[in-house]
Protein backbone atom coordinates (compact mmCIF):
# COMPACT_ATOMS: atom_id res chain seq x y z
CA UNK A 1 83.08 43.04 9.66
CA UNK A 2 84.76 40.63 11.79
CA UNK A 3 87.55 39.82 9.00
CA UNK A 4 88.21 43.97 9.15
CA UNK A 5 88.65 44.15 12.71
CA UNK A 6 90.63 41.19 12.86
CA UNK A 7 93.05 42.26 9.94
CA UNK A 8 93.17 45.72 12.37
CA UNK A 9 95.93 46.28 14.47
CA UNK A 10 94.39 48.82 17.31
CA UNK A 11 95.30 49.97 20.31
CA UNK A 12 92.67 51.31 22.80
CA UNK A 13 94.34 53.33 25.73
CA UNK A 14 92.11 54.50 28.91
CA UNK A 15 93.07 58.23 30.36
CA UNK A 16 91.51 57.63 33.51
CA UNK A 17 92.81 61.30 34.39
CA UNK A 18 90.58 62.71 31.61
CA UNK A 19 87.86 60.12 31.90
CA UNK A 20 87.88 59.84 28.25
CA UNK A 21 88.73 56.92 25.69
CA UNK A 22 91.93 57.75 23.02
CA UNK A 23 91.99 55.24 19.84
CA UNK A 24 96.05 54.76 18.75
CA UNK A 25 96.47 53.27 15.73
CA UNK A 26 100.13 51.54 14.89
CA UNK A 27 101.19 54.32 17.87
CA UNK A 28 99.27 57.29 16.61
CA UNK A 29 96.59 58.65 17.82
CA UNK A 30 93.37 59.28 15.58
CA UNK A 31 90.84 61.93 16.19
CA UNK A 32 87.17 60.31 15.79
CA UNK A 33 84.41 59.93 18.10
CA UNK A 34 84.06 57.33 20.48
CA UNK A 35 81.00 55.53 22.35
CA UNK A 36 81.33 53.65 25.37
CA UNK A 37 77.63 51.40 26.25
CA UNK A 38 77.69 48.90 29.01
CA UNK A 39 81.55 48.12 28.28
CA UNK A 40 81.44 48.17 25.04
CA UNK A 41 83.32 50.67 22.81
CA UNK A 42 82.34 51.84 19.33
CA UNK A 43 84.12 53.75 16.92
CA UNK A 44 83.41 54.54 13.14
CA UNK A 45 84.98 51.85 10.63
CA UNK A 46 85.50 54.74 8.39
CA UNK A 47 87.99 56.34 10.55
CA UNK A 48 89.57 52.91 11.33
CA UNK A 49 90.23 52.53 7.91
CA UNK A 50 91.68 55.75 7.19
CA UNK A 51 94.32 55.09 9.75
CA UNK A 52 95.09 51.73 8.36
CA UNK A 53 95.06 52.87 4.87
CA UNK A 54 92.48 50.36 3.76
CA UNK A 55 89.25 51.20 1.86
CA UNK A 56 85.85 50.31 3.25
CA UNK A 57 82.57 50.44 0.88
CA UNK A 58 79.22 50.62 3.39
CA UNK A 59 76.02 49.31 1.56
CA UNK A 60 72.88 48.82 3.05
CA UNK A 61 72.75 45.63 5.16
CA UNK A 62 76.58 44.95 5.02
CA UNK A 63 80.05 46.10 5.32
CA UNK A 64 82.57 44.65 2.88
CA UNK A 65 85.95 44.38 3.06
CA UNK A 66 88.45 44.83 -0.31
CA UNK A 67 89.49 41.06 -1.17
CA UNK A 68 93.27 42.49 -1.11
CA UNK A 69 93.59 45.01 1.56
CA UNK A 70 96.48 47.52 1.48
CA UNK A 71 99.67 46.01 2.98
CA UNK A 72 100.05 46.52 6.84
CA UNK A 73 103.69 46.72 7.74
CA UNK A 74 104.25 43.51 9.76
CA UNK A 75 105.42 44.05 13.67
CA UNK A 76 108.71 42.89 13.99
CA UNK A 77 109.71 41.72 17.36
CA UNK A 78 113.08 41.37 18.37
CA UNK A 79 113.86 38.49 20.29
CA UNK A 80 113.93 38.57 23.99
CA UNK A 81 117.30 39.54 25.71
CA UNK A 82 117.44 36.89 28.34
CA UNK A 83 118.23 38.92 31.32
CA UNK A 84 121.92 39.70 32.48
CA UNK A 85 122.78 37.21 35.77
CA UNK A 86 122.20 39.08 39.15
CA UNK A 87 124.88 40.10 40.34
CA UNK A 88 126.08 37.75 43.86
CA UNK A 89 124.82 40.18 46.54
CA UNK A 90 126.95 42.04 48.36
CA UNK A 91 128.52 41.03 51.87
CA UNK A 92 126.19 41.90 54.46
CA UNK A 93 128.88 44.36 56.27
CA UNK A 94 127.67 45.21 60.18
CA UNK A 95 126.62 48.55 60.22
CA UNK A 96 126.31 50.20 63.74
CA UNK A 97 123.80 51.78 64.20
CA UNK A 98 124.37 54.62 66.74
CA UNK A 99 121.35 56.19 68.24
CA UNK A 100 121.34 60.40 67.99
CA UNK A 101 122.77 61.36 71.46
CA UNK A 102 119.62 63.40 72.65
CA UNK A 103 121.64 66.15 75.28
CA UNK A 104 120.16 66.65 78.52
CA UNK A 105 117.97 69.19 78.73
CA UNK A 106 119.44 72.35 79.83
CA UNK A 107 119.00 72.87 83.97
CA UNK A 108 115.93 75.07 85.27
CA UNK A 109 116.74 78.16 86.56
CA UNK A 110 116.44 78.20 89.83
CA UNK A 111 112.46 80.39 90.42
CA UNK A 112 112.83 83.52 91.13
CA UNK A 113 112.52 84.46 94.67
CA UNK A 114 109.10 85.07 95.57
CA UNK A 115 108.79 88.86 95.72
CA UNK A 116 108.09 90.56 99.19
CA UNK A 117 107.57 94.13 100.34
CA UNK A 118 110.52 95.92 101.07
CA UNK A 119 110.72 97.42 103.83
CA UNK A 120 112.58 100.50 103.95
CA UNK A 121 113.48 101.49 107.81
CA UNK A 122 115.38 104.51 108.23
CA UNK A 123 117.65 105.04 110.50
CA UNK A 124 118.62 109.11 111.74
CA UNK A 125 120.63 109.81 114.74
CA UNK A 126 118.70 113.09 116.37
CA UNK A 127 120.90 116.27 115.24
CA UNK A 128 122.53 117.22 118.60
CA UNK A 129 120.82 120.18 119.92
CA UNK A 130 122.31 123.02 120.67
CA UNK A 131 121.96 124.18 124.04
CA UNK A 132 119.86 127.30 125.64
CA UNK A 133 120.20 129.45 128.52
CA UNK A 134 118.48 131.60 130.69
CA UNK A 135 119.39 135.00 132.52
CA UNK A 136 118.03 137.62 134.27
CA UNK A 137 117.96 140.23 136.76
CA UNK A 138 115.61 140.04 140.01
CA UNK A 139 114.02 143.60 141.45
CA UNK A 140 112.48 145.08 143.61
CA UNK A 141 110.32 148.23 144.85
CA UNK A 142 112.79 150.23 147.19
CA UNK A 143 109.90 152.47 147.50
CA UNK A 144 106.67 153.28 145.45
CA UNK A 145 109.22 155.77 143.38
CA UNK A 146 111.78 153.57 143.47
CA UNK A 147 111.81 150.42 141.79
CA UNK A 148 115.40 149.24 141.10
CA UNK A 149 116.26 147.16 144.29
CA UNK A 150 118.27 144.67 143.62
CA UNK A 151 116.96 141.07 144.87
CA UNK A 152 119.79 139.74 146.58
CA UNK A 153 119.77 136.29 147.23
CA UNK A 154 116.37 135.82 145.71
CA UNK A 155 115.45 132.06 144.41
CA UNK A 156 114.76 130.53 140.89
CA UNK A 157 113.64 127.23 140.21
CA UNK A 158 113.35 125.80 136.86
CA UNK A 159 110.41 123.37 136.08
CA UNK A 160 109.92 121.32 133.18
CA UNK A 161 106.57 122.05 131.30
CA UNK A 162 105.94 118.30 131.81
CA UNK A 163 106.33 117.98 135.23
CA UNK A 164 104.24 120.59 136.60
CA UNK A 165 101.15 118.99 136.65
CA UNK A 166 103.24 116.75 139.30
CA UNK A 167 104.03 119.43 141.01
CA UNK A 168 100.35 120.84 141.03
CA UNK A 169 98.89 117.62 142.28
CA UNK A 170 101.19 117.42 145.29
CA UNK A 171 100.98 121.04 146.18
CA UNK A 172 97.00 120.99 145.50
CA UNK A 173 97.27 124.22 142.99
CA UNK A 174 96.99 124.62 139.33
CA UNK A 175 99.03 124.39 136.01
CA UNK A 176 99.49 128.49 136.19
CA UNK A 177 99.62 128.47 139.82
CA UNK A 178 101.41 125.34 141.09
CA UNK A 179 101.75 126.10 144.49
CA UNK A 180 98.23 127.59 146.33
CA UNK A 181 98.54 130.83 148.49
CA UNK A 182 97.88 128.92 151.57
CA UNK A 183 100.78 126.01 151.02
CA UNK A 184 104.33 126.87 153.21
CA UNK A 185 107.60 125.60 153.35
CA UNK A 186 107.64 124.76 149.46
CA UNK A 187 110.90 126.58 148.85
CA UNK A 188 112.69 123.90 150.81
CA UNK A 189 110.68 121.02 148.97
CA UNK A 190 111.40 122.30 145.58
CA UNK A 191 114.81 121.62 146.08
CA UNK A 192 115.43 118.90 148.57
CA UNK A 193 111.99 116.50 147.25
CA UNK A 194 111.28 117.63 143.38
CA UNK A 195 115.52 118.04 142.84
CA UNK A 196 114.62 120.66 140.28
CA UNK A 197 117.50 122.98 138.72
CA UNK A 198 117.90 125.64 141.23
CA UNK A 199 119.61 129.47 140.88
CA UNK A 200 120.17 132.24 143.28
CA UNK A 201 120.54 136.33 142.22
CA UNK A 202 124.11 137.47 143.23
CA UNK A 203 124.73 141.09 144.26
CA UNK A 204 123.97 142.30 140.96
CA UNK A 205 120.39 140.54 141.59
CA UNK A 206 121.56 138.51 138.43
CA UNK A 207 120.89 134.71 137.90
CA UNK A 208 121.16 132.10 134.93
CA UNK A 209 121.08 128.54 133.96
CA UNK A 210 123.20 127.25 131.23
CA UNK A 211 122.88 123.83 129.11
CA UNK A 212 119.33 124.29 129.27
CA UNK A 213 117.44 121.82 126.66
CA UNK A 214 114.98 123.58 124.60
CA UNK A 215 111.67 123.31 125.75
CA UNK A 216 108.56 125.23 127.70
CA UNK A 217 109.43 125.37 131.42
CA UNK A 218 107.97 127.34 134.30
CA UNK A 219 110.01 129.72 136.41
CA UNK A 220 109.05 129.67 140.77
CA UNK A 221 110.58 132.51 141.75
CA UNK A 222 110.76 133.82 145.62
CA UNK A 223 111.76 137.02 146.57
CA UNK A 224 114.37 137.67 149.27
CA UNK A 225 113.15 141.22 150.29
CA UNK A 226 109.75 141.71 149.54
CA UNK A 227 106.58 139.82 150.87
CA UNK A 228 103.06 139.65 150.67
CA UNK A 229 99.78 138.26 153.00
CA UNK A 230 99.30 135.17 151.73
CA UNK A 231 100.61 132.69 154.22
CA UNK A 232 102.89 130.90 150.75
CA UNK A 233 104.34 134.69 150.61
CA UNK A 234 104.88 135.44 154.65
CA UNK A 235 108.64 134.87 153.89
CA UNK A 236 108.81 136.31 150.46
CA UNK A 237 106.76 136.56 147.47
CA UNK A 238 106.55 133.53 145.11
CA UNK A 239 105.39 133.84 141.74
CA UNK A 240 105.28 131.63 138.72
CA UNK A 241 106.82 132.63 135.12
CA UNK A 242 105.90 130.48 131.85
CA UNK A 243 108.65 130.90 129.54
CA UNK A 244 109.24 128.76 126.03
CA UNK A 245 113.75 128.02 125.40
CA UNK A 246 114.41 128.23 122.03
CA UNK A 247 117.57 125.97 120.92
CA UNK A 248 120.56 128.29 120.79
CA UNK A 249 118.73 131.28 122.20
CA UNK A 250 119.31 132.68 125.40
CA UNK A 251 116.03 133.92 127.29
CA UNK A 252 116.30 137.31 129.61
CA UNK A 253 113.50 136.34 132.32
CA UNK A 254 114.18 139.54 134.22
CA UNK A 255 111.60 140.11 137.00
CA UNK A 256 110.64 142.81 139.38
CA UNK A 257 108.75 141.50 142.47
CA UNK A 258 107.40 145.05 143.01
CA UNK A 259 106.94 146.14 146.93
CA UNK A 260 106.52 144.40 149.95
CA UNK A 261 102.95 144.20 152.56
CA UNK A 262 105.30 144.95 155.49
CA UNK A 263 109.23 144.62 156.22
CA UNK A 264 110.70 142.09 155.63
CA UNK A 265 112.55 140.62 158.84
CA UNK A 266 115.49 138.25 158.34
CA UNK A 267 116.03 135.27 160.62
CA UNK A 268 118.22 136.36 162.78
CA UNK A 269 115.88 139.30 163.76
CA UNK A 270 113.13 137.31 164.55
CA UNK A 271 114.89 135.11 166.57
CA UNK A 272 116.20 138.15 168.44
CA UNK A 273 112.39 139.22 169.23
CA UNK A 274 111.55 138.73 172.81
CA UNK A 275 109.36 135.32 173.09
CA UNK A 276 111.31 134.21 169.80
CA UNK A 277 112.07 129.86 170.44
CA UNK A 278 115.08 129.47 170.80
């Protein structure tokens, strides 16, 4: 046995990949089985000899060899090629070595303002308004048939809505009555202390404003020739007119003042009177 495996030629290769164990004989690999124990491998002398081309007789208690085994085709090995001289190494040129130009990072945008409520203001210039005016025609009772005597000379005054309460206050009447039945000598104070927008009927017993701003006003009006007993209307009857002045428009405020308490005496007739001051 040991002559036969010396005489062989084998070559055991490991395929780790596989995990396996390949028997190449003279570079060709046989097919047999193989059995690895504790580092040891076995294969069948049998197949051995088949790939060597020997014969191999297996009696009981030994294994015998042929005294003249077939011829093995000696390995010839060509001498060794000494090695070709290394070539002398190159010269060691300087290389530069230039480091990758990192560019600068491109500039933050400036942030964003921060965002805020707008705040929308609106701006109109007030449409000019187009002025009002008022007109009318003052009357009075010539008789109780007779009721288109003209009131010469008779008084208008034009109060603002918003200042009659003002008016009230100082006069101690209302909002529709301004001026009490008891309170004299307002006619003179409606002009010369209030300054309010004053109008007097001509011979056709016709008066007006003009440029009047619309608005709600209240009309004083004070007859010239017809009277009453209230100690206000001794002189001539006052009365009070609401009246609303719509832009554009002109309002007719014609009034009749109907008939007198008694006749009416003009100042120079009752300065005439005997006992009249003088």
């Amino acid at each position: 046995m040991r002559l036969l495996l010396t005489a062989l030629s084998l070559l055991f290769a490991w395929n780790a990949q596989a995990s396996s164990i390949k028997i190449v004989v003279n570079g060709r690999e046989i097919q047999t089985s193989v059995i690895e124990s504790n580092g040891v491998i076995y294969v069948p002398v049998d197949a051995l000899a088949r790939a060597l081309g020997v014969a191999v007789t297996i009696q009981p208690g030994e294994v015998a060899a042929p005294i003249a085994p077939a011829p093995v085709a000696p390995i010839v090995t060509a001498p060794a090629t000494p090695p070709a001289p290394a070539p002398p190494p190159a010269p060691e040129v300087p290389v530069e070595v230039t480091e990758p130009v990192t560019p600068p990072p491109p500039p933050t945008p400036p942030a964003p303002p921060a965002t805020t409520p707008t705040t929308t203001v609106l701006l109109q210039t007030p449409r000019p308004s187009q002025v009002a005016s008022i007109r009318g025609v003052l009357k009075y009772n010539l008789d109780v048939l007779n009721p288109h005597g003209l009131d010469v000379g008779a008084q208008v005054w034009l109060v603002p809505a918003a200042q009659v309460p003002t008016l009230a206050a100082a006069a101690g009447g209302t909002i529709n009555e301004p001026i009490p039945k008891k309170a004299t000598g307002w006619d003179k104070k409606l002009t010369d202390q209030f300054k309010f927008a004053q109008a007097v009927a001509d011979a056709r017993g016709e008066f007006s404003f003009s440029d009047v701003p619309p608005g709600s006003y209240t009309l004083v009006l004070l007859s010239k020739h017809v009277n009453s007993l209230a100690a206000r209307d001794r002189h001539g009857k006052m009365r009070f007119k609401k009246i609303v002045v719509r832009e554009g428009k002109t309002v007719d405020v014609s009034f009749g003042f109907g008939m007198g308490a008694f006749p009416m005496e003009d100042e120079a007739t009752s300065k005439a009177k005997p006992g009249a001051s003088q």
